[in-house]
N, C-alpha and C. Protein backbone atom coordinates (compact mmCIF):
# COMPACT_ATOMS: atom_id res chain seq x y z
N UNK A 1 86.15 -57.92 -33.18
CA UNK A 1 86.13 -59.37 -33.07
C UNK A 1 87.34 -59.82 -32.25
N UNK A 2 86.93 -60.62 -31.13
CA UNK A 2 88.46 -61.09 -30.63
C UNK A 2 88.88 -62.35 -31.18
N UNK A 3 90.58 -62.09 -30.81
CA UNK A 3 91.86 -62.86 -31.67
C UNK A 3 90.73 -64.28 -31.75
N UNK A 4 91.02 -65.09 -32.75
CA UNK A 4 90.99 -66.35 -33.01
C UNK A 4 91.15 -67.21 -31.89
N UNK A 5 90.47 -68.87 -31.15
CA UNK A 5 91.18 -69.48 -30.11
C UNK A 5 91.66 -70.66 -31.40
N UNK A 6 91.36 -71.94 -31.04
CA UNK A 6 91.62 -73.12 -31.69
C UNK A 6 90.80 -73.18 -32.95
N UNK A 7 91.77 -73.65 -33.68
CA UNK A 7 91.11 -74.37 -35.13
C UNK A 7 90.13 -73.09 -35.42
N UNK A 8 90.63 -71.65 -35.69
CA UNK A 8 90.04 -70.83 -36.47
C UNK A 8 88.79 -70.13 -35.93
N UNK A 9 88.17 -70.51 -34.55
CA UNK A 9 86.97 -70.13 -34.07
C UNK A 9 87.62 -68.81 -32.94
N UNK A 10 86.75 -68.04 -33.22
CA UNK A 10 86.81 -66.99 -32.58
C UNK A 10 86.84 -66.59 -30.93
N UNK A 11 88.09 -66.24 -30.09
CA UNK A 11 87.21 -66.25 -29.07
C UNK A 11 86.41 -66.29 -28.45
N UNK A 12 85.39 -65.10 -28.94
CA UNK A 12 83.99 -64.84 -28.36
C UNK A 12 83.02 -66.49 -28.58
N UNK A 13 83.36 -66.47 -29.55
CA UNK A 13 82.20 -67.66 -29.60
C UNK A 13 83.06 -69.55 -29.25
N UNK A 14 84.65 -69.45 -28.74
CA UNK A 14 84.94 -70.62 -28.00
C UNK A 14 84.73 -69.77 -26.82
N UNK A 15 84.40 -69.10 -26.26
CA UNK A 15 84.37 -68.52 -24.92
C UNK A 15 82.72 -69.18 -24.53
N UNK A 16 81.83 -68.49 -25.25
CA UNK A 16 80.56 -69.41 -25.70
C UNK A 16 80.49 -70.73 -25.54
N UNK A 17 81.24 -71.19 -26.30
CA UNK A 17 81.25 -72.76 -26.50
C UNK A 17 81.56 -73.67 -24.89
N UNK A 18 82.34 -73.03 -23.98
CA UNK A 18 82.93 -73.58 -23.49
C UNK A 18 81.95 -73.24 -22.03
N UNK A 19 81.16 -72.16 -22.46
CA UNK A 19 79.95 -71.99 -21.01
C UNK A 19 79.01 -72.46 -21.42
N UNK A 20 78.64 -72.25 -22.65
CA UNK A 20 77.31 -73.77 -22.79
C UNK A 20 77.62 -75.21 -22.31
N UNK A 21 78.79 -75.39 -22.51
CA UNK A 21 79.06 -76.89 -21.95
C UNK A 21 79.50 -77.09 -20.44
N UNK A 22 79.96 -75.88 -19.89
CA UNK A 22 80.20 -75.98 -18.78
C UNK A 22 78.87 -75.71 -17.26
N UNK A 23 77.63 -74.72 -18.34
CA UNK A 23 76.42 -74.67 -17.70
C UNK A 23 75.90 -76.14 -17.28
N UNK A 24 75.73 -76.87 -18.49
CA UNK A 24 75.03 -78.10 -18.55
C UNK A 24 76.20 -78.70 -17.51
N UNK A 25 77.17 -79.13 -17.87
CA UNK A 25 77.70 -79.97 -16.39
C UNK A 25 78.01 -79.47 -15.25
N UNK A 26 77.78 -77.99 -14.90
CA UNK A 26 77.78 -77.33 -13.59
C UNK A 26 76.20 -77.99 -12.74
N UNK A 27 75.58 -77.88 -14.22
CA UNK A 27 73.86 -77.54 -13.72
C UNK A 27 73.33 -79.47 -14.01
N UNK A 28 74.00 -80.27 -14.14
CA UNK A 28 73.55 -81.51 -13.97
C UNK A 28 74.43 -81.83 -12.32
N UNK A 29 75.49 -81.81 -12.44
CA UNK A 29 76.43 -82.61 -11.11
C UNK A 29 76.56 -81.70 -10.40
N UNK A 30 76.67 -80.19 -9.98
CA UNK A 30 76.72 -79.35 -9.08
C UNK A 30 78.07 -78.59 -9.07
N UNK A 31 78.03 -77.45 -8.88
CA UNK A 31 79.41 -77.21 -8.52
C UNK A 31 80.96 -78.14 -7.96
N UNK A 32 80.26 -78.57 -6.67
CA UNK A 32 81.42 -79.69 -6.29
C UNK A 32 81.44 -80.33 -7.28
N UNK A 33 80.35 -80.96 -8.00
CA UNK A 33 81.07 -82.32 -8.88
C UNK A 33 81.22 -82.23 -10.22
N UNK A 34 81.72 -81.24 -10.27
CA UNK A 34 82.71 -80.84 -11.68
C UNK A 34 83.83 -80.14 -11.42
N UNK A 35 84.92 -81.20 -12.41
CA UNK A 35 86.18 -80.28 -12.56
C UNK A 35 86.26 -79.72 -13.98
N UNK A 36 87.37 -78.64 -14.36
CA UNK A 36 87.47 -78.22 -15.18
C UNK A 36 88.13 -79.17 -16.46
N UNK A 37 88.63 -79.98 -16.15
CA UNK A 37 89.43 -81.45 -16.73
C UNK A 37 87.56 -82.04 -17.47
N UNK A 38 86.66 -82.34 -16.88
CA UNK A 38 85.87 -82.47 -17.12
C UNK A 38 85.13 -81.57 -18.33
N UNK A 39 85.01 -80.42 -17.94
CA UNK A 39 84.37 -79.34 -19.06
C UNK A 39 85.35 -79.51 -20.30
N UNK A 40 86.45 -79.33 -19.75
CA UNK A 40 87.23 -79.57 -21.04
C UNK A 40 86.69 -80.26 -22.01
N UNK A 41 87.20 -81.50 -21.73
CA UNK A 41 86.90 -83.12 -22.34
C UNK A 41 85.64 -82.88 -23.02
N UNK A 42 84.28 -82.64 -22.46
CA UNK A 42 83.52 -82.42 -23.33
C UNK A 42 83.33 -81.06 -24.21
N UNK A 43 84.08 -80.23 -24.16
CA UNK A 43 84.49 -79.26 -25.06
C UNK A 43 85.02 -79.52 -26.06
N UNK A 44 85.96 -80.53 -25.81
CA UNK A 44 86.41 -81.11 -26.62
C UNK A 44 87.99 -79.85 -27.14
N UNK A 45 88.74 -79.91 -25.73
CA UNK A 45 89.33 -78.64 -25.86
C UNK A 45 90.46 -79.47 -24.58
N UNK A 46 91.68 -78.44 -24.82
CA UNK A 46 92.30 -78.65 -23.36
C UNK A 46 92.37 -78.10 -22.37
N UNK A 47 92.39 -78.49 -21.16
CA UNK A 47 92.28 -78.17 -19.68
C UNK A 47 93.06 -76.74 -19.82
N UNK A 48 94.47 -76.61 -20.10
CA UNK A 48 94.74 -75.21 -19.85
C UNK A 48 93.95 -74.03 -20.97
N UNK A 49 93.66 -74.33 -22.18
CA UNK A 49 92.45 -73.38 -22.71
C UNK A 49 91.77 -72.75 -21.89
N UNK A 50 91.12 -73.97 -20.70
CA UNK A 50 89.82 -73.68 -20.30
C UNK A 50 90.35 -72.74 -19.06
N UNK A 51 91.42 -72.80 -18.82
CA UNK A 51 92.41 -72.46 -18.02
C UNK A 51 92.30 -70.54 -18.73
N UNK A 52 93.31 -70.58 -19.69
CA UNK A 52 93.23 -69.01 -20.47
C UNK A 52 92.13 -68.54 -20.12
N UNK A 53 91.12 -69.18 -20.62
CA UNK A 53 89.83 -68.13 -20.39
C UNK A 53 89.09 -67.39 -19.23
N UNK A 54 89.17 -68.36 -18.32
CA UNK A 54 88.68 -68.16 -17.12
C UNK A 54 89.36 -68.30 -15.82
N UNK A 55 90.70 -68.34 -15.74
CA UNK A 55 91.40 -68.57 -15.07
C UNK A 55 91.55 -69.41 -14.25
N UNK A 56 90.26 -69.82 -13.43
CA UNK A 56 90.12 -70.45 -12.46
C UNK A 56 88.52 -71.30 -12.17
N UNK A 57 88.40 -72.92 -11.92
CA UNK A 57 86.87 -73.45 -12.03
C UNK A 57 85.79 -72.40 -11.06
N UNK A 58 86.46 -71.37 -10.38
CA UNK A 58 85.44 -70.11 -10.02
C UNK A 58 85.20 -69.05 -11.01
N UNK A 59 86.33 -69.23 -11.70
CA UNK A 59 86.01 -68.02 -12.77
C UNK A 59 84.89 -68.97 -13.89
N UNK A 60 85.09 -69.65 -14.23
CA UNK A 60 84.08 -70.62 -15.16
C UNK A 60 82.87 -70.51 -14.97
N UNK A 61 82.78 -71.58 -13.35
CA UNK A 61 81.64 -70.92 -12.87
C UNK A 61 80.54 -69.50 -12.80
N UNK A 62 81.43 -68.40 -12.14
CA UNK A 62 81.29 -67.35 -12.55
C UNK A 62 80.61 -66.61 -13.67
N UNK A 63 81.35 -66.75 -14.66
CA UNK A 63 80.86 -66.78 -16.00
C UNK A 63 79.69 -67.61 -16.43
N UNK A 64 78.83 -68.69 -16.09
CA UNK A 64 77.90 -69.30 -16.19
C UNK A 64 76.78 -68.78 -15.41
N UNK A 65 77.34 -68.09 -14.06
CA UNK A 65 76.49 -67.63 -13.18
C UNK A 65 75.97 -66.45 -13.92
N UNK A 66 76.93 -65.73 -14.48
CA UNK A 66 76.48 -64.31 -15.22
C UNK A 66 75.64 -64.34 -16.37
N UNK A 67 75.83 -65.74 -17.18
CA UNK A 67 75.17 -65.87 -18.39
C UNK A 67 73.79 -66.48 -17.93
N UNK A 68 73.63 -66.99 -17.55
CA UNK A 68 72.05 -67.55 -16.59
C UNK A 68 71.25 -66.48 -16.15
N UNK A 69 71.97 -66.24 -15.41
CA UNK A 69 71.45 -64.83 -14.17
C UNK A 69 70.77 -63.84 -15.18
N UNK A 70 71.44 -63.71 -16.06
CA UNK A 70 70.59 -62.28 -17.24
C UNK A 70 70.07 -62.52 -17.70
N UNK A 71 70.07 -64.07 -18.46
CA UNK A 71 68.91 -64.67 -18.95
C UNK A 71 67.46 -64.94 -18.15
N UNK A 72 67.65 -65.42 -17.08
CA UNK A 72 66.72 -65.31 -15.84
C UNK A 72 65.60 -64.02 -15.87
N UNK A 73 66.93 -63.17 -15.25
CA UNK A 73 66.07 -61.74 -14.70
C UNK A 73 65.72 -61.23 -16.08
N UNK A 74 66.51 -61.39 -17.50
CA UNK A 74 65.50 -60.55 -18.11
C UNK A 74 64.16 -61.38 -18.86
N UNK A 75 64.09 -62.48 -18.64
CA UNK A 75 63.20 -63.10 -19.10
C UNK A 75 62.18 -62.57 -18.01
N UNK A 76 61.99 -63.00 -16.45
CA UNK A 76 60.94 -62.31 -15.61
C UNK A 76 60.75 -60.62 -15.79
N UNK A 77 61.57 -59.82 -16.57
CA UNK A 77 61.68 -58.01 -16.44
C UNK A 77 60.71 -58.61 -17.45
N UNK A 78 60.99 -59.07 -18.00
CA UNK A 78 60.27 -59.02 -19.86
C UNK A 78 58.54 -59.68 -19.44
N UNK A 79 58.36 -60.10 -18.54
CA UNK A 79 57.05 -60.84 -18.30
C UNK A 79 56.00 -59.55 -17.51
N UNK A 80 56.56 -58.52 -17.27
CA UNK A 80 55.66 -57.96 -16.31
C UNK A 80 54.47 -57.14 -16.81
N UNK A 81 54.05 -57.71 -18.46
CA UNK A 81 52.66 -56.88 -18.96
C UNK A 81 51.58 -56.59 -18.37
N UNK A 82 51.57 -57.87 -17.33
CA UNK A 82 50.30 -57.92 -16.99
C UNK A 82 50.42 -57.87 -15.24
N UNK A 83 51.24 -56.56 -15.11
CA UNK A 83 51.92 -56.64 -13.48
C UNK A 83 50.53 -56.24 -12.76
N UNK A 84 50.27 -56.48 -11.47
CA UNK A 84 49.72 -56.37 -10.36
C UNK A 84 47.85 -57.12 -10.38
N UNK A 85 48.24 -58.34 -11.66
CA UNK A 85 47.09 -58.95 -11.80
C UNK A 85 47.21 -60.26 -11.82
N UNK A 86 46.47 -61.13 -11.51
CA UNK A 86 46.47 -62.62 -11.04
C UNK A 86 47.53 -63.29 -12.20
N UNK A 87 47.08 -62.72 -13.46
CA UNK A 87 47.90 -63.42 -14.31
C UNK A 87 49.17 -63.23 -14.45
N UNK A 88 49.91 -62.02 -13.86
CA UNK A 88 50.99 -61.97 -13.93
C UNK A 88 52.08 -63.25 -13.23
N UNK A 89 51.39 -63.99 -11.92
CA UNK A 89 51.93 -64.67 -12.00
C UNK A 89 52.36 -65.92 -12.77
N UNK A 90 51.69 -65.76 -13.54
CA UNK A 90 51.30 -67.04 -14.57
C UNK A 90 52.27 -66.77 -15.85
N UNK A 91 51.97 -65.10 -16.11
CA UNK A 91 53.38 -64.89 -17.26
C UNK A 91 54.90 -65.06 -16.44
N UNK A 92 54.53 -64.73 -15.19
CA UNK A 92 56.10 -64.92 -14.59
C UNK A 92 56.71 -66.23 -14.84
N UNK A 93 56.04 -67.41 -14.73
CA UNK A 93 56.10 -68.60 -14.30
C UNK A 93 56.79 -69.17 -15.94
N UNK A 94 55.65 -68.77 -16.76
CA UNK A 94 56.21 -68.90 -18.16
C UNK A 94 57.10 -68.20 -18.63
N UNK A 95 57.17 -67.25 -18.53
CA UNK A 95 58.82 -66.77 -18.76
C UNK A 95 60.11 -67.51 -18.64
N UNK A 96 59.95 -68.01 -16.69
CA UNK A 96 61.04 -69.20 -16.41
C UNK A 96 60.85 -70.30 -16.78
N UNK A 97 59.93 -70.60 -17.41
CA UNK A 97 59.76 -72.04 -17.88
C UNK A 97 60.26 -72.12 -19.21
N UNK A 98 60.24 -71.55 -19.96
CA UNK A 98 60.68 -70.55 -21.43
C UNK A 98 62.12 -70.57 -21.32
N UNK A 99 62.62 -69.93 -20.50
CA UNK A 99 64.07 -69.16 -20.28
C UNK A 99 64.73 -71.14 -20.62
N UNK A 100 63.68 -72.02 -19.39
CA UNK A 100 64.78 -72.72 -18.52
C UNK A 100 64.78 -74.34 -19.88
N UNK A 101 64.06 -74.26 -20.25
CA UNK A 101 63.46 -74.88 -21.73
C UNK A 101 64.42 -74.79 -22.65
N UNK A 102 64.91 -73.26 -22.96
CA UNK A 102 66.38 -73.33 -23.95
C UNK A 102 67.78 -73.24 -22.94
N UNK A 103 67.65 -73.25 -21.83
CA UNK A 103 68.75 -73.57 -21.61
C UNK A 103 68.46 -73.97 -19.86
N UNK A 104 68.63 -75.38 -20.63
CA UNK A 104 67.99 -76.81 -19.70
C UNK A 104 68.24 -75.93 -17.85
N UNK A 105 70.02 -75.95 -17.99
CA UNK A 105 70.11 -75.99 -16.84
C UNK A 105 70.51 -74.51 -15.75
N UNK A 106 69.70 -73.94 -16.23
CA UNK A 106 69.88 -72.32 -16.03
C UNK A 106 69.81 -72.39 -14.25
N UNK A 107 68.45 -72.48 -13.94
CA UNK A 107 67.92 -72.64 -13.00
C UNK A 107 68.97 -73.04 -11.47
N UNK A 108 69.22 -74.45 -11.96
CA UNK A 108 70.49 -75.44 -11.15
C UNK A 108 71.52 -74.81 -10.83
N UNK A 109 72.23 -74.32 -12.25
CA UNK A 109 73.54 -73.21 -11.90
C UNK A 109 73.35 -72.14 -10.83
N UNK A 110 72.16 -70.93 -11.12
CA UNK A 110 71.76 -70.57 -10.28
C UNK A 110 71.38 -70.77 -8.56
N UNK A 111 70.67 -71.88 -8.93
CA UNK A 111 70.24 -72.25 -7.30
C UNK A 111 70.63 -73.31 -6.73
N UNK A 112 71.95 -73.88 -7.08
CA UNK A 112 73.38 -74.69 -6.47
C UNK A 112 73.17 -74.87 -5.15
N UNK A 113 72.90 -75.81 -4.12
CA UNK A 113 73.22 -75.53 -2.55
C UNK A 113 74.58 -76.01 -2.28
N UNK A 114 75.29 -76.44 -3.40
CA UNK A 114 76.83 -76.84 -2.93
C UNK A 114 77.74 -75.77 -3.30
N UNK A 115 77.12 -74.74 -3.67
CA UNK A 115 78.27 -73.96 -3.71
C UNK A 115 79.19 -73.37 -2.54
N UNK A 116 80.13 -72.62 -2.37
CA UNK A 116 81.11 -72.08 -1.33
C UNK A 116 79.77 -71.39 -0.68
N UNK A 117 80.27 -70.86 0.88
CA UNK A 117 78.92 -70.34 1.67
C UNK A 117 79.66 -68.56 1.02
N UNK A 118 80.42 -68.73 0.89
CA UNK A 118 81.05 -67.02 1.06
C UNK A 118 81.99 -66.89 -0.46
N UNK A 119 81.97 -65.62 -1.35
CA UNK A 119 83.09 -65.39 -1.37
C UNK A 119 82.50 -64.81 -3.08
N UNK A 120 83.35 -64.39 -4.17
CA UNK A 120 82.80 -64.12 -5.32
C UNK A 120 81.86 -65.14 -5.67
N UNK A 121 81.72 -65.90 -6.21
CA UNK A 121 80.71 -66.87 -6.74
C UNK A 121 79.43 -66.36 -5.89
N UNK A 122 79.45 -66.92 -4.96
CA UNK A 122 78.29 -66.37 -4.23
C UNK A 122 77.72 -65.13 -3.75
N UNK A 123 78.40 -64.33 -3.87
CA UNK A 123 78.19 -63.21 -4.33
C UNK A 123 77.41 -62.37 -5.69
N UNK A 124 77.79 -63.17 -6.36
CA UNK A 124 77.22 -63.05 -7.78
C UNK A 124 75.86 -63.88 -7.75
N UNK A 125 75.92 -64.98 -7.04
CA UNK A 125 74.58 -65.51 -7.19
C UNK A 125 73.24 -64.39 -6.65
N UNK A 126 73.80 -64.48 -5.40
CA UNK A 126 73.11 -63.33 -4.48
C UNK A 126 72.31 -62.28 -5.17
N UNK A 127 73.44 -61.83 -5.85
CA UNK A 127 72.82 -60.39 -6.49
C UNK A 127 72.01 -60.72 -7.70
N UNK A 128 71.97 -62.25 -8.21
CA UNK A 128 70.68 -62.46 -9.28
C UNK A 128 70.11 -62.93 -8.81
N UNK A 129 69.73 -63.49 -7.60
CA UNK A 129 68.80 -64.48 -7.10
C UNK A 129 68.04 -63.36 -5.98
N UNK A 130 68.67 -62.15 -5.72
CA UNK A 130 67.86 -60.58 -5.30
C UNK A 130 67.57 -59.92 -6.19
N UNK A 131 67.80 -60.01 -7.25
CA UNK A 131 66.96 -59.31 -8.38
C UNK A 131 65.69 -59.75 -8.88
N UNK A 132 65.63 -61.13 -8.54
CA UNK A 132 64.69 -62.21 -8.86
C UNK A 132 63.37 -62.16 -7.84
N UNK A 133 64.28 -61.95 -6.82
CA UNK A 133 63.67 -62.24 -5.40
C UNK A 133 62.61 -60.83 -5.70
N UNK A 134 63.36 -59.66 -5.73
CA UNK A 134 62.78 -58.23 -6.09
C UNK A 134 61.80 -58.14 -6.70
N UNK A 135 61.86 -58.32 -7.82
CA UNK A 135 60.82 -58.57 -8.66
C UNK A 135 59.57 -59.49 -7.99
N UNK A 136 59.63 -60.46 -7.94
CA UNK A 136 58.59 -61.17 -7.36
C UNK A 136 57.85 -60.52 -6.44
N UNK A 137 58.62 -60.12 -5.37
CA UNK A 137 58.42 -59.16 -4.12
C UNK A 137 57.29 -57.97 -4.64
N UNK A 138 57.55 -57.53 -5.37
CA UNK A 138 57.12 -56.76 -6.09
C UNK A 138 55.64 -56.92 -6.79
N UNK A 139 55.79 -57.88 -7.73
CA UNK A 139 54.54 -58.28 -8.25
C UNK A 139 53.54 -58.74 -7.09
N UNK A 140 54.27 -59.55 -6.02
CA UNK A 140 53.18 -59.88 -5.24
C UNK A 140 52.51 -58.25 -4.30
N UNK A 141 53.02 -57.22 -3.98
CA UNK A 141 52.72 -56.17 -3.55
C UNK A 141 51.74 -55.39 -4.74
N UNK A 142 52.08 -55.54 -5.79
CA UNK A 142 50.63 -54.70 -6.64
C UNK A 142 49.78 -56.01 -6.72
N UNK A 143 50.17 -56.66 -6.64
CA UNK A 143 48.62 -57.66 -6.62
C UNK A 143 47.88 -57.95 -5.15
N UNK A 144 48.55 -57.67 -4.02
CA UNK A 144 47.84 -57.13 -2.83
C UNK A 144 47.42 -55.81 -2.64
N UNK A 145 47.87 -54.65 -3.43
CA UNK A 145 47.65 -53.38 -2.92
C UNK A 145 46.80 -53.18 -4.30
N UNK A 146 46.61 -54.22 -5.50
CA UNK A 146 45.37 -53.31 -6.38
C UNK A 146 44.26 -54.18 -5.73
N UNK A 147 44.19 -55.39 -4.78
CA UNK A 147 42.77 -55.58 -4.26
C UNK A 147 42.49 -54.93 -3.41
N UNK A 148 43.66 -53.90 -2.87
CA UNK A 148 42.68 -53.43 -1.42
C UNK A 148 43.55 -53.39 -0.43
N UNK A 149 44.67 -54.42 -0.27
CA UNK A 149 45.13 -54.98 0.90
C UNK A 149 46.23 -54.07 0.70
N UNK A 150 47.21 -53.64 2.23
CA UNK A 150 48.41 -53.11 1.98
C UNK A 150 48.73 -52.87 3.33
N UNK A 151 48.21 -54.47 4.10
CA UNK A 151 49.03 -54.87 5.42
C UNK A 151 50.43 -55.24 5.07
N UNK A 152 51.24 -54.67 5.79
CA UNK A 152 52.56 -55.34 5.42
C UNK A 152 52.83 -56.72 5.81
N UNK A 153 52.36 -57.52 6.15
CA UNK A 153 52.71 -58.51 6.88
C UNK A 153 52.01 -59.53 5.92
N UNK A 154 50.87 -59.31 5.81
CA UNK A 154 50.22 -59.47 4.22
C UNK A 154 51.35 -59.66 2.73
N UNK A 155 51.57 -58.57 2.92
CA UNK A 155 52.72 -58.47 1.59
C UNK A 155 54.21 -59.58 2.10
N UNK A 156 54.71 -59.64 2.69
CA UNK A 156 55.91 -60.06 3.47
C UNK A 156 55.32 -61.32 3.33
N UNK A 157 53.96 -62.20 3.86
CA UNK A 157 53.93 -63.93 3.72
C UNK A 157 53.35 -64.31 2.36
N UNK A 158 52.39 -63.45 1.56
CA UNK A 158 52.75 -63.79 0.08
C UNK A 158 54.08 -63.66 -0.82
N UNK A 159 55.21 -62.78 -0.36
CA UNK A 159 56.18 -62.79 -1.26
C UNK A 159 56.57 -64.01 -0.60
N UNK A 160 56.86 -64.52 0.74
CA UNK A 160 57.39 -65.66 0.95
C UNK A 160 56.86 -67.34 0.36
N UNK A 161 55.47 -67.47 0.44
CA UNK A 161 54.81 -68.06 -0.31
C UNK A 161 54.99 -68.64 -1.80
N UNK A 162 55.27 -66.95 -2.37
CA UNK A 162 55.56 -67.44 -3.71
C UNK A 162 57.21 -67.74 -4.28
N UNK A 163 57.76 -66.80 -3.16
CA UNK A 163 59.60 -67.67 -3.66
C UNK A 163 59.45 -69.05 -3.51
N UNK A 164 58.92 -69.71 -1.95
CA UNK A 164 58.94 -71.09 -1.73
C UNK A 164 58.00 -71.77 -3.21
N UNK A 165 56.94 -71.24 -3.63
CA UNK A 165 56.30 -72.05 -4.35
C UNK A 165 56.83 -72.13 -5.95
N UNK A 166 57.78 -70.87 -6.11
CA UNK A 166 58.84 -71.11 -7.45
C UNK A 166 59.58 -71.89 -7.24
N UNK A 167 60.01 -72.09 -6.46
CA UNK A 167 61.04 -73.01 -5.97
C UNK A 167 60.75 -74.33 -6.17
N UNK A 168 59.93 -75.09 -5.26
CA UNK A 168 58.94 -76.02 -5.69
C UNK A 168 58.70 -76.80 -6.71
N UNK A 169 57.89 -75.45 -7.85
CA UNK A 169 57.51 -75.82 -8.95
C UNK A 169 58.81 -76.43 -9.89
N UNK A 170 60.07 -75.11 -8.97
CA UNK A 170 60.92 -76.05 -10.34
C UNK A 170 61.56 -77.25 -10.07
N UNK A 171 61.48 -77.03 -8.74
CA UNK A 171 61.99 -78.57 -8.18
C UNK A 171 61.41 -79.78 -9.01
N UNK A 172 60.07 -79.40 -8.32
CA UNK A 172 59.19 -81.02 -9.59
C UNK A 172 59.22 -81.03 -11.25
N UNK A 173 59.66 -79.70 -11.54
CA UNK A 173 60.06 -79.81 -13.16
C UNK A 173 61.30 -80.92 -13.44
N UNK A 174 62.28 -80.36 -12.62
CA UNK A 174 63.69 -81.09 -12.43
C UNK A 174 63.28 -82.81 -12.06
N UNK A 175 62.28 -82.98 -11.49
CA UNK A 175 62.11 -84.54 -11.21
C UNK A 175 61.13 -85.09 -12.82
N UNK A 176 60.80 -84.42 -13.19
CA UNK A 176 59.79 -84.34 -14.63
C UNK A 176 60.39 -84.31 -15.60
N UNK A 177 61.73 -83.80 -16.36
CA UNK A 177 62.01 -83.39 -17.60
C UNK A 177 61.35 -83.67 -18.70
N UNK A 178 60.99 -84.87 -18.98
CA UNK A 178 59.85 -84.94 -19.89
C UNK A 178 58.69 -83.68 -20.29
N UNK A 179 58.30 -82.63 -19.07
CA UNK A 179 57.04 -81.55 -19.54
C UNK A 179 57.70 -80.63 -19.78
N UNK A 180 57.06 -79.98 -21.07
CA UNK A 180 57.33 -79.08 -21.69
C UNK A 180 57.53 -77.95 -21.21
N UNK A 181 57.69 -76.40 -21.27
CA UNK A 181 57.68 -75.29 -20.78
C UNK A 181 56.46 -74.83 -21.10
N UNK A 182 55.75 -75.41 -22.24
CA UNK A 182 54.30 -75.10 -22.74
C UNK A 182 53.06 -76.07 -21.67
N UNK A 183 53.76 -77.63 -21.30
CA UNK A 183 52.84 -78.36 -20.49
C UNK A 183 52.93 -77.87 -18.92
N UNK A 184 53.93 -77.61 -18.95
CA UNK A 184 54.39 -76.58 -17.05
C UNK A 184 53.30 -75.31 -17.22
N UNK A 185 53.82 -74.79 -18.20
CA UNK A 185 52.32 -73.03 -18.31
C UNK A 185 51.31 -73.59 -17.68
N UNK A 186 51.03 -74.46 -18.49
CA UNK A 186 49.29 -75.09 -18.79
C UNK A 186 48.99 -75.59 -16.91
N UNK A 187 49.81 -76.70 -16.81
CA UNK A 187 49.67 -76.89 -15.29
C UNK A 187 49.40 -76.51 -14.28
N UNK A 188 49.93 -75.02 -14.22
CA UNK A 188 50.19 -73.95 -13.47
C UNK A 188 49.27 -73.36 -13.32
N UNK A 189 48.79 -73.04 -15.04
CA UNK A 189 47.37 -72.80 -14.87
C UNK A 189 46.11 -73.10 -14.36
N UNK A 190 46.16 -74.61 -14.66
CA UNK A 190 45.28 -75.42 -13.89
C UNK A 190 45.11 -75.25 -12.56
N UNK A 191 46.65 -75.23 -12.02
CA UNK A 191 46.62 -75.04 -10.43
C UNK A 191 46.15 -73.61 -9.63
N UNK A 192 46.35 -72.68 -10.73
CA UNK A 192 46.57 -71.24 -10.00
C UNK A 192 44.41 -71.03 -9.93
N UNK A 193 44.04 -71.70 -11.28
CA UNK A 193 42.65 -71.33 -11.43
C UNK A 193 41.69 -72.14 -10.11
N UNK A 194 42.00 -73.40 -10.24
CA UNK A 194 41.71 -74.43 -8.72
C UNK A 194 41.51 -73.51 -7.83
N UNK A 195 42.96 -72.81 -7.21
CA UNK A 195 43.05 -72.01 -6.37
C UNK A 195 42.52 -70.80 -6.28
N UNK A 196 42.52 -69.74 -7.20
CA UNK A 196 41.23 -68.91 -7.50
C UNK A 196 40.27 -69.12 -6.97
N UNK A 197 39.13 -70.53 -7.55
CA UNK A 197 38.20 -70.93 -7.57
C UNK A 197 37.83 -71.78 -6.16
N UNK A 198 38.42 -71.82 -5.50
CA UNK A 198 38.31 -72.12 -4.08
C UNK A 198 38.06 -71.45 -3.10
């Protein structure tokens, strides 16, 4: 167990405390528009605490990026029962809708366009947002190569297709908050069967 921080709570879990609150205001105002003076305050903690822990509003960051990012990729690892079949995209979709449901602003942290162009942070994004990318890449290649198909070029504009159309989808979630991760499934569904059926 690590040492104690304030008022008797345990590192590990003010370390916790202080990236749940710092996710949500990374992942509402953006990287640029949060300071660590900010996370604090609603931590309800002081600026140099937030300081000890993470050294720096990149290290904070950082640390939010890492706690998202695993939540992310293993929620999509965890979806692939039904890999190289129509529905897999549909468990994919619910997975992130699932993931992003308990923790509102997973997504945002992740896919920031204000972050630095270069440097650790982005770096770290990179390598979850290519793991992500991978996977997808992936599913869309057994679901072209168990119908038959295994033009590459084929494979290459459906994986592109479907990053842009995750993307998308969560975009209009983010303009929606009101639908559920259960009414997003359902939607999806609606849309993916339309499309099928066309």
């Amino acid at each position: 167990m690590g040492k104690a921080g304030t008022k008797g709570v345990s590192r590990a879990d003010r370390e916790r405390q202080i990236i749940d609150v710092a996710v949500e205001e990374f992942g509402t105002h953006g990287y640029a528009g949060v300071s660590v003076a900010a996370v604090a305050r609603r931590a309800g903690i002081s600026k140099p605490l937030v300081y000890s822990y993470f050294d720096t509003k990149d290290g904070l960051y950082l640390a939010c990026v890492h706690r998202v990012g695993a939540l992310l990729v293993d929620a999509v690892a965890a979806a692939r029962s039904r890999s190289g079949s129509t529905d897999h995209a549909l468990d994919t979709l619910h997975a992130i809708f699932a993931t992003v449901e308990r923790h509102r602003h997973a997504w945002s942290v992740l896919y920031d366009p204000a972050l630095p162009p270069d440097g650790e942070l982005r770096d770290a994004v990179r390598r979850f947002r290519g793991r992500l990318a991978a996977m997808g890449a992936a599913g869309a290649a057994r679901l072209l190569t168990g119908a038959g198909h295994d033009d590459p070029l084929d494979h290459q504009l459906l994986n592109e297709v479907w990053q842009y159309a995750v993307t998308a989808v969560m975009r209009w979630w983010s303009d929606h908050p009101d639908q559920s991760a259960a009414e997003m499934t359902a939607r999806c569904a609606r849309l993916l069967t339309a499309l099928g059926n066309d």
